[in-house]
PDB file of N, CA and C in Angstrom:
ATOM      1  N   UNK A   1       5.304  -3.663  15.625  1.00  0.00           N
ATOM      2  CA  UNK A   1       5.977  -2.774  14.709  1.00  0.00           C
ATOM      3  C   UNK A   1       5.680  -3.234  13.280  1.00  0.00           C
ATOM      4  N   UNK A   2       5.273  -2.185  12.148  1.00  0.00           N
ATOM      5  CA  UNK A   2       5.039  -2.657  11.095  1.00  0.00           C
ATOM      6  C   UNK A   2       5.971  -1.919  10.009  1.00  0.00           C
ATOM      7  N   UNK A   3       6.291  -2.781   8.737  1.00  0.00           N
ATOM      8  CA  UNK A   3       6.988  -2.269   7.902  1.00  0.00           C
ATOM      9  C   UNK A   3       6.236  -2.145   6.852  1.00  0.00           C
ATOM     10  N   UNK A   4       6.643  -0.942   5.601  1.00  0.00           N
ATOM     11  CA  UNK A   4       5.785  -0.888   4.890  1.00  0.00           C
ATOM     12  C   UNK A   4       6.354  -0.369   3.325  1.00  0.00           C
ATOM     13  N   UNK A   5       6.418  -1.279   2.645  1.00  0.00           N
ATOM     14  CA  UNK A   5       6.953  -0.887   0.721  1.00  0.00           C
ATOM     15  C   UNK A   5       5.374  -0.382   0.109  1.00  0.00           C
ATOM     16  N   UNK A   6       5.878   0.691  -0.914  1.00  0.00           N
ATOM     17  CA  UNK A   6       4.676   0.922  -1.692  1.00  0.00           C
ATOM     18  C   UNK A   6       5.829   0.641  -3.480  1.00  0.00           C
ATOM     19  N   UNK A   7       4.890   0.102  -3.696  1.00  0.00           N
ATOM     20  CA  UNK A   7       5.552  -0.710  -4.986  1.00  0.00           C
ATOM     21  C   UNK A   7       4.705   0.467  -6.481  1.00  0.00           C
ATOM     22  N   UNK A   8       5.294   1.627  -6.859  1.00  0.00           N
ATOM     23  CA  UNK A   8       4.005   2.380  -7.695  1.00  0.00           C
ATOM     24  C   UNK A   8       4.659   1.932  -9.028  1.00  0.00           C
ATOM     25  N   UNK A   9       3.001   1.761  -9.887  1.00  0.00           N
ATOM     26  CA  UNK A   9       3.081   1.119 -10.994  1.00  0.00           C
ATOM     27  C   UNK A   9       3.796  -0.513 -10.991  1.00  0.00           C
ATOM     28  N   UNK A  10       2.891  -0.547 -10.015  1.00  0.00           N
ATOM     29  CA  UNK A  10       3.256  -2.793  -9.970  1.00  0.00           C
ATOM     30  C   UNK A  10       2.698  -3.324 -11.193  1.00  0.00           C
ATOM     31  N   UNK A  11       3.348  -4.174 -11.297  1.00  0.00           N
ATOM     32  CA  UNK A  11       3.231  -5.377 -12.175  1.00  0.00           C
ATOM     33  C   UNK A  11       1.905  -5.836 -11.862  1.00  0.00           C
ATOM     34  N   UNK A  12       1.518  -5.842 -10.551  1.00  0.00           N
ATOM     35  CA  UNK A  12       0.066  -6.661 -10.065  1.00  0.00           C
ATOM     36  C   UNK A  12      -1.357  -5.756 -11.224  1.00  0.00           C
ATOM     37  N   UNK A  13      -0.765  -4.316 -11.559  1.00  0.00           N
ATOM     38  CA  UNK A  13      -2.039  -4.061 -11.906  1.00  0.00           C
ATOM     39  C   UNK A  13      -3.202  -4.379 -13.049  1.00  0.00           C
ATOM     40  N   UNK A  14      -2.169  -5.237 -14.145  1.00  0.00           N
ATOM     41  CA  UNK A  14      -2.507  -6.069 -15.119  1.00  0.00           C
ATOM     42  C   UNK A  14      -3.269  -7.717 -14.681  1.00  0.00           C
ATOM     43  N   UNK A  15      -2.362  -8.024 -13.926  1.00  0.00           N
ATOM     44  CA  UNK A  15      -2.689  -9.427 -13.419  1.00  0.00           C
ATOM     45  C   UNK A  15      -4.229  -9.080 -12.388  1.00  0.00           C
ATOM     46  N   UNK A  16      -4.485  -8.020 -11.527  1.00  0.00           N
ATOM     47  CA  UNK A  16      -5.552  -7.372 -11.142  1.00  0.00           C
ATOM     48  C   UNK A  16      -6.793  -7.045 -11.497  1.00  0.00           C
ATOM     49  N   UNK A  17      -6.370  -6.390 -12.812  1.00  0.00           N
ATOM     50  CA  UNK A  17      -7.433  -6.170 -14.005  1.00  0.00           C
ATOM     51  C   UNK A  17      -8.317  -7.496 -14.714  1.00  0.00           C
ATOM     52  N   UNK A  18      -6.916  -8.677 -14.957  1.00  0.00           N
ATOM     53  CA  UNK A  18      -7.340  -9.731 -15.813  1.00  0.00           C
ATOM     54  C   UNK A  18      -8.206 -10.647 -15.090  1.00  0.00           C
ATOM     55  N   UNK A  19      -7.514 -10.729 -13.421  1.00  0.00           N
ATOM     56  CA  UNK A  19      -8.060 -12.313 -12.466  1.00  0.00           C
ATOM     57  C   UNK A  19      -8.509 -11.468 -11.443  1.00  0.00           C
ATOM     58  N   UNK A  20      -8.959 -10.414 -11.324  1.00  0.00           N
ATOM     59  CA  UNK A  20      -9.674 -10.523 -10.330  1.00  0.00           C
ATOM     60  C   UNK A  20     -10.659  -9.466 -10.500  1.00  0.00           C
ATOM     61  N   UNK A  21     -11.844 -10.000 -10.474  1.00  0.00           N
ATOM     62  CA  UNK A  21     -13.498  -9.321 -10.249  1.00  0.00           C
ATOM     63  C   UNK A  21     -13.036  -7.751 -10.972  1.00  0.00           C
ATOM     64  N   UNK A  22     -11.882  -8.314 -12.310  1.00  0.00           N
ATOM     65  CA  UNK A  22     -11.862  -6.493 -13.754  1.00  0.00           C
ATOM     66  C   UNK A  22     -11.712  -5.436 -12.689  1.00  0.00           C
ATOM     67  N   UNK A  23     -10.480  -5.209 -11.865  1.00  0.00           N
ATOM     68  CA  UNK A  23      -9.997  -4.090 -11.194  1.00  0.00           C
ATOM     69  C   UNK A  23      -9.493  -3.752 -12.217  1.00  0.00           C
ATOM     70  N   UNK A  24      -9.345  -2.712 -12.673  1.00  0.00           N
ATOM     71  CA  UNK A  24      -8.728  -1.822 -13.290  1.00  0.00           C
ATOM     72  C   UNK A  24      -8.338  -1.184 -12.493  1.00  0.00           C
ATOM     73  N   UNK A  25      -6.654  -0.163 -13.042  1.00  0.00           N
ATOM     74  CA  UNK A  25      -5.690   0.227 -12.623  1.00  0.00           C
ATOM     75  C   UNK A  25      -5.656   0.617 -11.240  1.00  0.00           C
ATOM     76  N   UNK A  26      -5.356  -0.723 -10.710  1.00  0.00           N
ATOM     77  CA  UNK A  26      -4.381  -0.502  -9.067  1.00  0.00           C
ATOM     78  C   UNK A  26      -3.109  -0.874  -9.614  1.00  0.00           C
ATOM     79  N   UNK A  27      -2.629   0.415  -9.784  1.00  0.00           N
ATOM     80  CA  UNK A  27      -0.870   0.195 -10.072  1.00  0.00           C
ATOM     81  C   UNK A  27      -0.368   0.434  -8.234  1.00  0.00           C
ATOM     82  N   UNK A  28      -1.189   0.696  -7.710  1.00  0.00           N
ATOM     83  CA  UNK A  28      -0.247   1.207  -6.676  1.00  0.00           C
ATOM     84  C   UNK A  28      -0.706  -0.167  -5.303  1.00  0.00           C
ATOM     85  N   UNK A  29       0.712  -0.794  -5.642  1.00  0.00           N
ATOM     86  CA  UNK A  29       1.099  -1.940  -4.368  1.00  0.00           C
ATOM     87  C   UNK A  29       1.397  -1.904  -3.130  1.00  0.00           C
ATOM     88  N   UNK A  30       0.866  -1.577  -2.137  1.00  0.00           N
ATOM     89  CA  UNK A  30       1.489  -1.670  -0.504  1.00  0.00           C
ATOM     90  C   UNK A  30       1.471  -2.933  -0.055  1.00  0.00           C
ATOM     91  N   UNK A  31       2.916  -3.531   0.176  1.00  0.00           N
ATOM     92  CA  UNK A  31       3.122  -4.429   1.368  1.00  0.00           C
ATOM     93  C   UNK A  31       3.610  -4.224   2.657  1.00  0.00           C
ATOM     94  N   UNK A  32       2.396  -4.582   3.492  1.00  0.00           N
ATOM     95  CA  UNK A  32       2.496  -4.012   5.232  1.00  0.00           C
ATOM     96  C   UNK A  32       3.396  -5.450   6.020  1.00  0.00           C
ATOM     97  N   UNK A  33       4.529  -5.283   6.542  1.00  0.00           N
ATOM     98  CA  UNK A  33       4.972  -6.785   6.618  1.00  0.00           C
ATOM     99  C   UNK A  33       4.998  -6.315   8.846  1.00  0.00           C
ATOM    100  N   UNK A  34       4.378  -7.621   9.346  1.00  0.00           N
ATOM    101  CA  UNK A  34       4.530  -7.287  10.872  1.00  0.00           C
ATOM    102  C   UNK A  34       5.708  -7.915  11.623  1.00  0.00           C
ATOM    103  N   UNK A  35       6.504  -6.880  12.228  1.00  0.00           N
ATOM    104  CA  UNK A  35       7.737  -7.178  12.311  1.00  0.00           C
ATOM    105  C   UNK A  35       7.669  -7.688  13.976  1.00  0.00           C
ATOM    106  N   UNK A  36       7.070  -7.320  14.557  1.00  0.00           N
ATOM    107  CA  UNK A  36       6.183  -7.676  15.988  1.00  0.00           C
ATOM    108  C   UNK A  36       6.190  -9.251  16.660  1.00  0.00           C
ATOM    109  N   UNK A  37       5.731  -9.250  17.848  1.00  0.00           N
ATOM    110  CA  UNK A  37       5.697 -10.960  17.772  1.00  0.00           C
ATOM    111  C   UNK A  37       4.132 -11.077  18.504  1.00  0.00           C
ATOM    112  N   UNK A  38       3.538  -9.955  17.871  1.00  0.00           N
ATOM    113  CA  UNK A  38       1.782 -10.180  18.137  1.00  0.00           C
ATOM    114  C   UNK A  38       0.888  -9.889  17.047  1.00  0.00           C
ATOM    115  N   UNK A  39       0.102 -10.716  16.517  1.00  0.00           N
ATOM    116  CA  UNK A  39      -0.591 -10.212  15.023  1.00  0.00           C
ATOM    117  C   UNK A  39      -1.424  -8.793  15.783  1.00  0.00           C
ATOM    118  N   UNK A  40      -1.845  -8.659  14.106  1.00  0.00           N
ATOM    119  CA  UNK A  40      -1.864  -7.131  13.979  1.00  0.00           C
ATOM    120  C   UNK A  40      -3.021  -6.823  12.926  1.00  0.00           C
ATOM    121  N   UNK A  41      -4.049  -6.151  13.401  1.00  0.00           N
ATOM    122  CA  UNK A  41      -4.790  -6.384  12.237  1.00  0.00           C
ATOM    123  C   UNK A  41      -5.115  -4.677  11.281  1.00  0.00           C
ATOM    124  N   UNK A  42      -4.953  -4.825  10.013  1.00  0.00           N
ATOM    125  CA  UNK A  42      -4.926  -3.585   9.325  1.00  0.00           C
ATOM    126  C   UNK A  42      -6.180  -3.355   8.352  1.00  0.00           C
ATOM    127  N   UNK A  43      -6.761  -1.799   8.646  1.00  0.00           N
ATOM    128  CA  UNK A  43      -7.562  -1.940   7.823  1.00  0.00           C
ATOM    129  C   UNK A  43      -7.565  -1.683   6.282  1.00  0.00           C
ATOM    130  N   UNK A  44      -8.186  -1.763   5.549  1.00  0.00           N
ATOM    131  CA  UNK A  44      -8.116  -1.158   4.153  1.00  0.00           C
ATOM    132  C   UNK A  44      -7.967   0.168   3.699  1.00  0.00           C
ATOM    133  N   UNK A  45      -6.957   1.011   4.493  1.00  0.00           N
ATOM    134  CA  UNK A  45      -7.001   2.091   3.961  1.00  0.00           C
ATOM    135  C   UNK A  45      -5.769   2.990   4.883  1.00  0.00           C
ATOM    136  N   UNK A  46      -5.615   3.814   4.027  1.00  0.00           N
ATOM    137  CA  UNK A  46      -4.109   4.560   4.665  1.00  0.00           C
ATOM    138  C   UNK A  46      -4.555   6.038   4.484  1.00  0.00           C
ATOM    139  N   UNK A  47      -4.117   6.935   5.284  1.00  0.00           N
ATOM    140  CA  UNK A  47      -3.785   8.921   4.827  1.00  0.00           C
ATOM    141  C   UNK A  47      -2.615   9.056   4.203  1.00  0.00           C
ATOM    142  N   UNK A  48      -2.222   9.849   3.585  1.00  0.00           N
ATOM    143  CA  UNK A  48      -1.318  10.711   2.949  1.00  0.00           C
ATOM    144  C   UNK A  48      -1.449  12.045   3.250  1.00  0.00           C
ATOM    145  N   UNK A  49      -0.570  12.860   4.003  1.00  0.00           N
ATOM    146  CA  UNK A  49       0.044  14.112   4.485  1.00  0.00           C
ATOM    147  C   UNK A  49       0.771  14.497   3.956  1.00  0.00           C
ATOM    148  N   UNK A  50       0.760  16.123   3.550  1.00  0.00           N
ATOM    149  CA  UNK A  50       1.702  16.732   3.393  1.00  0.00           C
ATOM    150  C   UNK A  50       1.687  18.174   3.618  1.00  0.00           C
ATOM    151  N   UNK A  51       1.786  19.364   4.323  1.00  0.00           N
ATOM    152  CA  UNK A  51       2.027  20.411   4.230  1.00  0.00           C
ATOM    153  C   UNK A  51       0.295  21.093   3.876  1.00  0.00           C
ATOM    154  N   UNK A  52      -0.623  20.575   3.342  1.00  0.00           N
ATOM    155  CA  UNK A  52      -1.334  21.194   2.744  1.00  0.00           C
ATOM    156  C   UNK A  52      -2.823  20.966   3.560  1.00  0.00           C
ATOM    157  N   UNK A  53      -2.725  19.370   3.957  1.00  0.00           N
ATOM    158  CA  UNK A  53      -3.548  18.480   4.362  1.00  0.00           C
ATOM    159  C   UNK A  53      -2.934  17.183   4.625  1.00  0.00           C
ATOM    160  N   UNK A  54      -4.553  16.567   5.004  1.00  0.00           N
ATOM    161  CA  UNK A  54      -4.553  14.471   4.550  1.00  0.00           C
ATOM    162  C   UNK A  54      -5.455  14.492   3.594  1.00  0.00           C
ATOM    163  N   UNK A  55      -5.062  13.728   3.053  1.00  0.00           N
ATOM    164  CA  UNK A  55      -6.054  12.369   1.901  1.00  0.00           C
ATOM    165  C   UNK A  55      -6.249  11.222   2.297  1.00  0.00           C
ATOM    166  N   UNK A  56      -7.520  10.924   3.131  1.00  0.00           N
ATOM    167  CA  UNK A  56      -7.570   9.625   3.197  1.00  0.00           C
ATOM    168  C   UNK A  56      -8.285   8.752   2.083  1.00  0.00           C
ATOM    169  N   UNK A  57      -7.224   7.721   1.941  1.00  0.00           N
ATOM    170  CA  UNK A  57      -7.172   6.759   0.430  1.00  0.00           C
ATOM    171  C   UNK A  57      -8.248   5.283   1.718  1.00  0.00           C
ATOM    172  N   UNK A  58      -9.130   5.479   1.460  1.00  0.00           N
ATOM    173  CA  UNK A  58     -10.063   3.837   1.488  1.00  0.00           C
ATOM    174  C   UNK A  58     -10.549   3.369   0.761  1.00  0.00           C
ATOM    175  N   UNK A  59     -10.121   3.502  -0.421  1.00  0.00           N
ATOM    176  CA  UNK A  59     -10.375   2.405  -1.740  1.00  0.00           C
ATOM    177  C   UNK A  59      -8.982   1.870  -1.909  1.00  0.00           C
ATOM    178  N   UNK A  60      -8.895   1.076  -0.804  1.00  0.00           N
ATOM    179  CA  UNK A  60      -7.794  -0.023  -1.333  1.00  0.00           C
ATOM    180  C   UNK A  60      -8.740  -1.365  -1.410  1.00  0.00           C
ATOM    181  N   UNK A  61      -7.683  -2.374  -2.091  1.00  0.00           N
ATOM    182  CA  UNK A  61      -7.995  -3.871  -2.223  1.00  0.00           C
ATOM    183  C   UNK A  61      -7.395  -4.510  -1.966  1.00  0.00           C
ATOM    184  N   UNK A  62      -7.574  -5.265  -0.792  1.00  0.00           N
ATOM    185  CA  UNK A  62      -9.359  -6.021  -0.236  1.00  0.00           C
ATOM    186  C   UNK A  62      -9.881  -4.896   1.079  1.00  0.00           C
ATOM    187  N   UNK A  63     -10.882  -4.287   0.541  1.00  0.00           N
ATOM    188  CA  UNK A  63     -11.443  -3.417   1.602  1.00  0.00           C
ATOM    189  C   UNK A  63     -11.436  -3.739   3.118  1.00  0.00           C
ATOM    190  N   UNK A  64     -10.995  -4.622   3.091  1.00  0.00           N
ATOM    191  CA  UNK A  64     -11.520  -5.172   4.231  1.00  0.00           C
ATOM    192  C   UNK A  64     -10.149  -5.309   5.131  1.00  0.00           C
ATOM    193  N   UNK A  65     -10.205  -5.402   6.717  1.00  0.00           N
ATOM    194  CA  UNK A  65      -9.109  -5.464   7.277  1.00  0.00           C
ATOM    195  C   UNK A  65      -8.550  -6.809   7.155  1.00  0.00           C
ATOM    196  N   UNK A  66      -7.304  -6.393   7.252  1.00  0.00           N
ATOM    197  CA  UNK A  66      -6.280  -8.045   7.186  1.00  0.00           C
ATOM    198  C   UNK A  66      -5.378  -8.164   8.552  1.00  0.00           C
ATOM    199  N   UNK A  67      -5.602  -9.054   8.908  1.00  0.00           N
ATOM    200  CA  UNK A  67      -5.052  -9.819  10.411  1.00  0.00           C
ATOM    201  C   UNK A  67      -3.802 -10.459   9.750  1.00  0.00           C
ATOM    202  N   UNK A  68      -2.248  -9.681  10.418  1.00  0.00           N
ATOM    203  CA  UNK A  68      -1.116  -9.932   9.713  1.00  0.00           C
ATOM    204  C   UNK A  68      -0.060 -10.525  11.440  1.00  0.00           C
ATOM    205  N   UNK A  69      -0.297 -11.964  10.621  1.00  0.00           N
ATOM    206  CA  UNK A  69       0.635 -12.783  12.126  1.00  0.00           C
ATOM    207  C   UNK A  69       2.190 -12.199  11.880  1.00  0.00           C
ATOM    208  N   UNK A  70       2.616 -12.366  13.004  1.00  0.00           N
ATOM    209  CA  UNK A  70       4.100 -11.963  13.156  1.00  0.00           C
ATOM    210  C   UNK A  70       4.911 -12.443  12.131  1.00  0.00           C
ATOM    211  N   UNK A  71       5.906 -11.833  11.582  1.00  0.00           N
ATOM    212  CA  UNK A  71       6.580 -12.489  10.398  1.00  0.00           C
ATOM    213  C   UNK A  71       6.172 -12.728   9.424  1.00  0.00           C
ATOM    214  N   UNK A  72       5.001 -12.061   8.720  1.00  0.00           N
ATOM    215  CA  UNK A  72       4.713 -12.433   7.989  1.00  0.00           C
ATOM    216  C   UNK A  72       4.207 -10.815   7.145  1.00  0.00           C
ATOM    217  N   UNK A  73       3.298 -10.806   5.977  1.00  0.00           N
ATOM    218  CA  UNK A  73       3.031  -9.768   5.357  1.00  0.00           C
ATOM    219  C   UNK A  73       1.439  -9.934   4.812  1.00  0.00           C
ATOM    220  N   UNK A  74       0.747  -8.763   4.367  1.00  0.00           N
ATOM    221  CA  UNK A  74       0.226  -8.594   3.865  1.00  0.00           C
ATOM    222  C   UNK A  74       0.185  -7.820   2.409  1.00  0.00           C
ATOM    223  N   UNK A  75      -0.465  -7.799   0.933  1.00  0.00           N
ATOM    224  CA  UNK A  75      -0.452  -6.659   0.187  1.00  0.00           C
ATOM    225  C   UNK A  75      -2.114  -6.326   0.194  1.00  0.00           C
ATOM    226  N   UNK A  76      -1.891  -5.072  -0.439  1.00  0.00           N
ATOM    227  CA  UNK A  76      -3.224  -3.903  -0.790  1.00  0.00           C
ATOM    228  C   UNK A  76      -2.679  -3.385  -1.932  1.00  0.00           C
ATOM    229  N   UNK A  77      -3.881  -2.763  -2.474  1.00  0.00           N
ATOM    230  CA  UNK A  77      -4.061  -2.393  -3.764  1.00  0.00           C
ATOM    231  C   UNK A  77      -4.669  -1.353  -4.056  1.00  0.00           C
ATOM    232  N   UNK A  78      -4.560  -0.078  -4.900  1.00  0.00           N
ATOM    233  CA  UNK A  78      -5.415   1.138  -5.152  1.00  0.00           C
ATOM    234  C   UNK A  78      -4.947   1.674  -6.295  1.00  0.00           C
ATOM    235  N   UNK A  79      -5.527   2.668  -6.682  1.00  0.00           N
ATOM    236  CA  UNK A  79      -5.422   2.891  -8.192  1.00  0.00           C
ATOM    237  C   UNK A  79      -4.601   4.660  -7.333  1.00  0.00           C
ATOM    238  N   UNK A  80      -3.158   4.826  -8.106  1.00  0.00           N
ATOM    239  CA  UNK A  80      -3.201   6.558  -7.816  1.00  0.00           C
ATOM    240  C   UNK A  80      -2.525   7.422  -8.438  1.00  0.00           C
ATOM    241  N   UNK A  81      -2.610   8.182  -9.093  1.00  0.00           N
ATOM    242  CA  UNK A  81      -1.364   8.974  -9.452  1.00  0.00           C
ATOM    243  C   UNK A  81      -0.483   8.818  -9.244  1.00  0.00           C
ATOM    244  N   UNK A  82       0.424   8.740 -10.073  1.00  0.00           N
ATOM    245  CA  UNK A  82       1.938   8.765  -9.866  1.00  0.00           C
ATOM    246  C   UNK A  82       2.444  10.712  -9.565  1.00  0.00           C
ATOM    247  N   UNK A  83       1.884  11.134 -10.259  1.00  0.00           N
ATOM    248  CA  UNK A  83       1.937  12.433  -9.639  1.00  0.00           C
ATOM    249  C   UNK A  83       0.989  13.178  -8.476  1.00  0.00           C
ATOM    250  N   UNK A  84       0.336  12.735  -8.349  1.00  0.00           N
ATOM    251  CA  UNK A  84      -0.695  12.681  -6.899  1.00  0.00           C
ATOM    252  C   UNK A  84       0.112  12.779  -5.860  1.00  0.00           C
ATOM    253  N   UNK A  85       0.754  10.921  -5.647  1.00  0.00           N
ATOM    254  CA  UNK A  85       1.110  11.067  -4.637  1.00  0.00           C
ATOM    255  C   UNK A  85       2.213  11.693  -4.380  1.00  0.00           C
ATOM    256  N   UNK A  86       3.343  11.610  -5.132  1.00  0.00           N
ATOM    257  CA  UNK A  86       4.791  12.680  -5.304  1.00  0.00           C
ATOM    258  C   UNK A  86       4.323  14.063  -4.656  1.00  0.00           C
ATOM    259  N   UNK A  87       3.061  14.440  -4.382  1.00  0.00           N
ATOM    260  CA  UNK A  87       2.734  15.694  -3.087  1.00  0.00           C
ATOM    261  C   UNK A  87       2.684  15.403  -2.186  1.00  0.00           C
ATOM    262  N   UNK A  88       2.981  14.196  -1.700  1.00  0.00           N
ATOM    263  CA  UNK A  88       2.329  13.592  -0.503  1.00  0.00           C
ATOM    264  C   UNK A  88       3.839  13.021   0.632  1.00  0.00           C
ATOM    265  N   UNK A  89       4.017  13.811   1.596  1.00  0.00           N
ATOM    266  CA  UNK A  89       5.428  13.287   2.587  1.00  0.00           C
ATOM    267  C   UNK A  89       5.320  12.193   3.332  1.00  0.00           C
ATOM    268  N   UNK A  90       4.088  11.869   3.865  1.00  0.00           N
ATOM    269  CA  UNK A  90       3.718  10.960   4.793  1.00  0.00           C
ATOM    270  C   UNK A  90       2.486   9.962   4.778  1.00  0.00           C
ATOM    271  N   UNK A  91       2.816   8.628   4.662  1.00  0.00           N
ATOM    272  CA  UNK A  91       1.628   7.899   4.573  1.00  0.00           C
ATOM    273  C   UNK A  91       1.174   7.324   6.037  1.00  0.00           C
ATOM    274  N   UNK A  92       0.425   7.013   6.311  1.00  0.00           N
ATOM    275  CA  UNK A  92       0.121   6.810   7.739  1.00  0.00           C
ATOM    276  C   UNK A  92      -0.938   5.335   7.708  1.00  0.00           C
ATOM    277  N   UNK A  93      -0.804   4.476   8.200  1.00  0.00           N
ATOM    278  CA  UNK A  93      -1.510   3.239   8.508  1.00  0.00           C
ATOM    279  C   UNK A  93      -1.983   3.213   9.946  1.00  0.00           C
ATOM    280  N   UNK A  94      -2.946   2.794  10.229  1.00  0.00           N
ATOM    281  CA  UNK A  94      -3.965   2.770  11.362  1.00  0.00           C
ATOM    282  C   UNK A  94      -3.752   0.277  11.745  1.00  0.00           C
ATOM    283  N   UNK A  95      -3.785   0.116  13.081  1.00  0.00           N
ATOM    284  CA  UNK A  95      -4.277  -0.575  13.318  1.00  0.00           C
ATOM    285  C   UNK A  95      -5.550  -0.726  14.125  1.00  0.00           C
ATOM    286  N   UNK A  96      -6.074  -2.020  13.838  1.00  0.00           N
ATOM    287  CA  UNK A  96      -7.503  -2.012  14.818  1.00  0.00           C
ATOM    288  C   UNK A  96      -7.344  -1.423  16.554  1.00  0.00           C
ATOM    289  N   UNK A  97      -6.566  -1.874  16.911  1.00  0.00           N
ATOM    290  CA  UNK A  97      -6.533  -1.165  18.255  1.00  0.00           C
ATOM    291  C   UNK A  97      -6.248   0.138  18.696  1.00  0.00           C
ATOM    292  N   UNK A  98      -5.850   1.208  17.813  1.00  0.00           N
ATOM    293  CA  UNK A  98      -5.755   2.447  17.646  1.00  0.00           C
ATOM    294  C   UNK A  98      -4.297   2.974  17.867  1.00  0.00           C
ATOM    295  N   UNK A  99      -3.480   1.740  16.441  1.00  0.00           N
ATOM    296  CA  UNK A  99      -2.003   1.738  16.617  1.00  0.00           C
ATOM    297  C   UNK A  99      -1.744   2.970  15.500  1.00  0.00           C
ATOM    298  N   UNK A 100      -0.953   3.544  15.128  1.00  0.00           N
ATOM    299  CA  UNK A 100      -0.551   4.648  14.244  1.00  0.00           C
ATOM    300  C   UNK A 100       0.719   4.617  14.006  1.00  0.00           C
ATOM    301  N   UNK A 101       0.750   4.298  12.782  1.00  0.00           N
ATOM    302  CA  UNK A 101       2.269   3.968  11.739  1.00  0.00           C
ATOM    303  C   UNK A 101       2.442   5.246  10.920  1.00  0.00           C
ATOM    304  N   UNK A 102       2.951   5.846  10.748  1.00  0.00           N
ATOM    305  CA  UNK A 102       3.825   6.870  10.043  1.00  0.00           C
ATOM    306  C   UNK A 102       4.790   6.563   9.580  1.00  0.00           C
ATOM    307  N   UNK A 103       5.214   6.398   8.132  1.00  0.00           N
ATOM    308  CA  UNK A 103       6.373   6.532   6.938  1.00  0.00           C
ATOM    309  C   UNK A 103       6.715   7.552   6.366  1.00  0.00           C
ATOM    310  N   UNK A 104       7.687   8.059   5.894  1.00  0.00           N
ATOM    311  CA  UNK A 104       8.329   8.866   4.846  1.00  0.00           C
ATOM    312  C   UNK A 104       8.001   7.937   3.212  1.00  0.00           C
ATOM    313  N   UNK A 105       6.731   8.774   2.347  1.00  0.00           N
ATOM    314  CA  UNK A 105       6.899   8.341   1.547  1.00  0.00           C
ATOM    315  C   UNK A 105       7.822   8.216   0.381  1.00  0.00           C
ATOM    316  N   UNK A 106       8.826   8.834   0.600  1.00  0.00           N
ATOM    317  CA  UNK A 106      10.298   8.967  -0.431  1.00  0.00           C
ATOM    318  C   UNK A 106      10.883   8.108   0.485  1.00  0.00           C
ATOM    319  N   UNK A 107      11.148   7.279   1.335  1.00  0.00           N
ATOM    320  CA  UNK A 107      11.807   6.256   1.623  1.00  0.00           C
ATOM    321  C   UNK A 107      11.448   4.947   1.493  1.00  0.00           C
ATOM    322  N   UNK A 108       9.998   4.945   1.496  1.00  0.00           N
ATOM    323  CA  UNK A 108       9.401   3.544   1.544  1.00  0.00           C
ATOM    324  C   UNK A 108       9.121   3.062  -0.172  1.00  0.00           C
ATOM    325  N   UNK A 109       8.821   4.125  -0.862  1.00  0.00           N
ATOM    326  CA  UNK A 109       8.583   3.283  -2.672  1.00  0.00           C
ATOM    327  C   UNK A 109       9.465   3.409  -3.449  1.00  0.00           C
ATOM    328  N   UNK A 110       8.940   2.283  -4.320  1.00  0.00           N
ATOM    329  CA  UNK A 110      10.064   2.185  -5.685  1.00  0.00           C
ATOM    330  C   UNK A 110       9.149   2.367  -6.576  1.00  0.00           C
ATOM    331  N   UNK A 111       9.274   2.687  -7.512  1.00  0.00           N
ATOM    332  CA  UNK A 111       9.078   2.788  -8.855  1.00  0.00           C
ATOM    333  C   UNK A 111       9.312   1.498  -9.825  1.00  0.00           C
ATOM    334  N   UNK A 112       8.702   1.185 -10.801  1.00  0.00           N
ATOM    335  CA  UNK A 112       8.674   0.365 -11.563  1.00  0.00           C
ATOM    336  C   UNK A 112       8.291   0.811 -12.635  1.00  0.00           C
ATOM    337  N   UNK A 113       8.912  -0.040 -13.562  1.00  0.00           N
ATOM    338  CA  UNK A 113       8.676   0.281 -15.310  1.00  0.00           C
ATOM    339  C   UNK A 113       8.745  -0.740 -15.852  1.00  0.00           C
ATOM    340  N   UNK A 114       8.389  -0.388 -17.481  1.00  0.00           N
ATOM    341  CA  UNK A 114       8.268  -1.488 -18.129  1.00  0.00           C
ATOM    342  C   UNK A 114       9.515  -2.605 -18.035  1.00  0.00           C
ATOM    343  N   UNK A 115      10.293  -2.072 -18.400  1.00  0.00           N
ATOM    344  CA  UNK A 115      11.781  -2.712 -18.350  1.00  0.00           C
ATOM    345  C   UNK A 115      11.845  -3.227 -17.014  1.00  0.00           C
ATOM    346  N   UNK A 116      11.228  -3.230 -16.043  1.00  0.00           N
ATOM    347  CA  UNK A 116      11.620  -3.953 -14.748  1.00  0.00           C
ATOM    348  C   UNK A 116      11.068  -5.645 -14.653  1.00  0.00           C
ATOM    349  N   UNK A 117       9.931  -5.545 -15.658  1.00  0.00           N
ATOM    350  CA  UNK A 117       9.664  -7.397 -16.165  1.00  0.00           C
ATOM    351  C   UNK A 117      10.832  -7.952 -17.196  1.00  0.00           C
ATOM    352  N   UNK A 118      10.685  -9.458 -16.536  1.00  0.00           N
ATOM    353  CA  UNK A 118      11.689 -10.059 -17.579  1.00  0.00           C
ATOM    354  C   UNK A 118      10.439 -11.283 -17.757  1.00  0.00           C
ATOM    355  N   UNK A 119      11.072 -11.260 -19.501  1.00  0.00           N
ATOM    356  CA  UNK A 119      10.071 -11.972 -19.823  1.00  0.00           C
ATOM    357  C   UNK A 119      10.845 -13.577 -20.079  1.00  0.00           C
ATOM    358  N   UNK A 120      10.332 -14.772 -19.884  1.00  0.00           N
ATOM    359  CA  UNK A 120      11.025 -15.728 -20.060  1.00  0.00           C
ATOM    360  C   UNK A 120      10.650 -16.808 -21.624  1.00  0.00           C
TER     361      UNK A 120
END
């Protein structure tokens, strides 16, 4: 069983841009956490459904699949509209073995803003 936050307009997308190989804007954060007691391996990329169609999003970062042991989490990274996805009801994650996760995307993200850093 997997759980899944989408964090839009993260904090990561600055720190992204600066340290790692000049990504520019992946504001948009997914952490896939495996709630299971068998790892789980996920690939780089999710659909978004809604009424109209899918969008499948495979430009996330790290392209590549991530092997997520029990209890534990993974994040990904992609650049997207904040109004993009607000069309979008359902995000859907795939595992390697031909597992299929379905979320409500109005239940799973938060929003973030400037005011949500504290600076010390």
């Amino acid at each position: 069983m997997l759980e899944v936050r989408i964090i839009m307009n993260s904090v990561m997308e600055e720190i992204l841009a600066f340290k790692c190989c000049n990504l520019p804007n992946q504001n948009l954060e997914m952490h896939v956490n495996n709630l299971g007691d068998q790892p789980i391996t996920v690939p780089g990329r999710f659909d978004l459904e809604n009424e109209k169609g899918t969008l499948e999003c495979s430009h996330l970062f790290p392209p590549w699949g991530q092997t997520i042991q029990p209890g534990t989490g993974v994040a990904f990274y992609c650049s997207m509209d904040e109004s993009e996805w607000e069309q979008y009801q359902t995000l859907t994650i795939f595992d390697d073995e031909g597992g299929i996760y379905s979320f409500s995307t109005k239940e799973i993200t938060e929003y973030q803003t400037s005011s949500d850093c504290v600076e010390s």
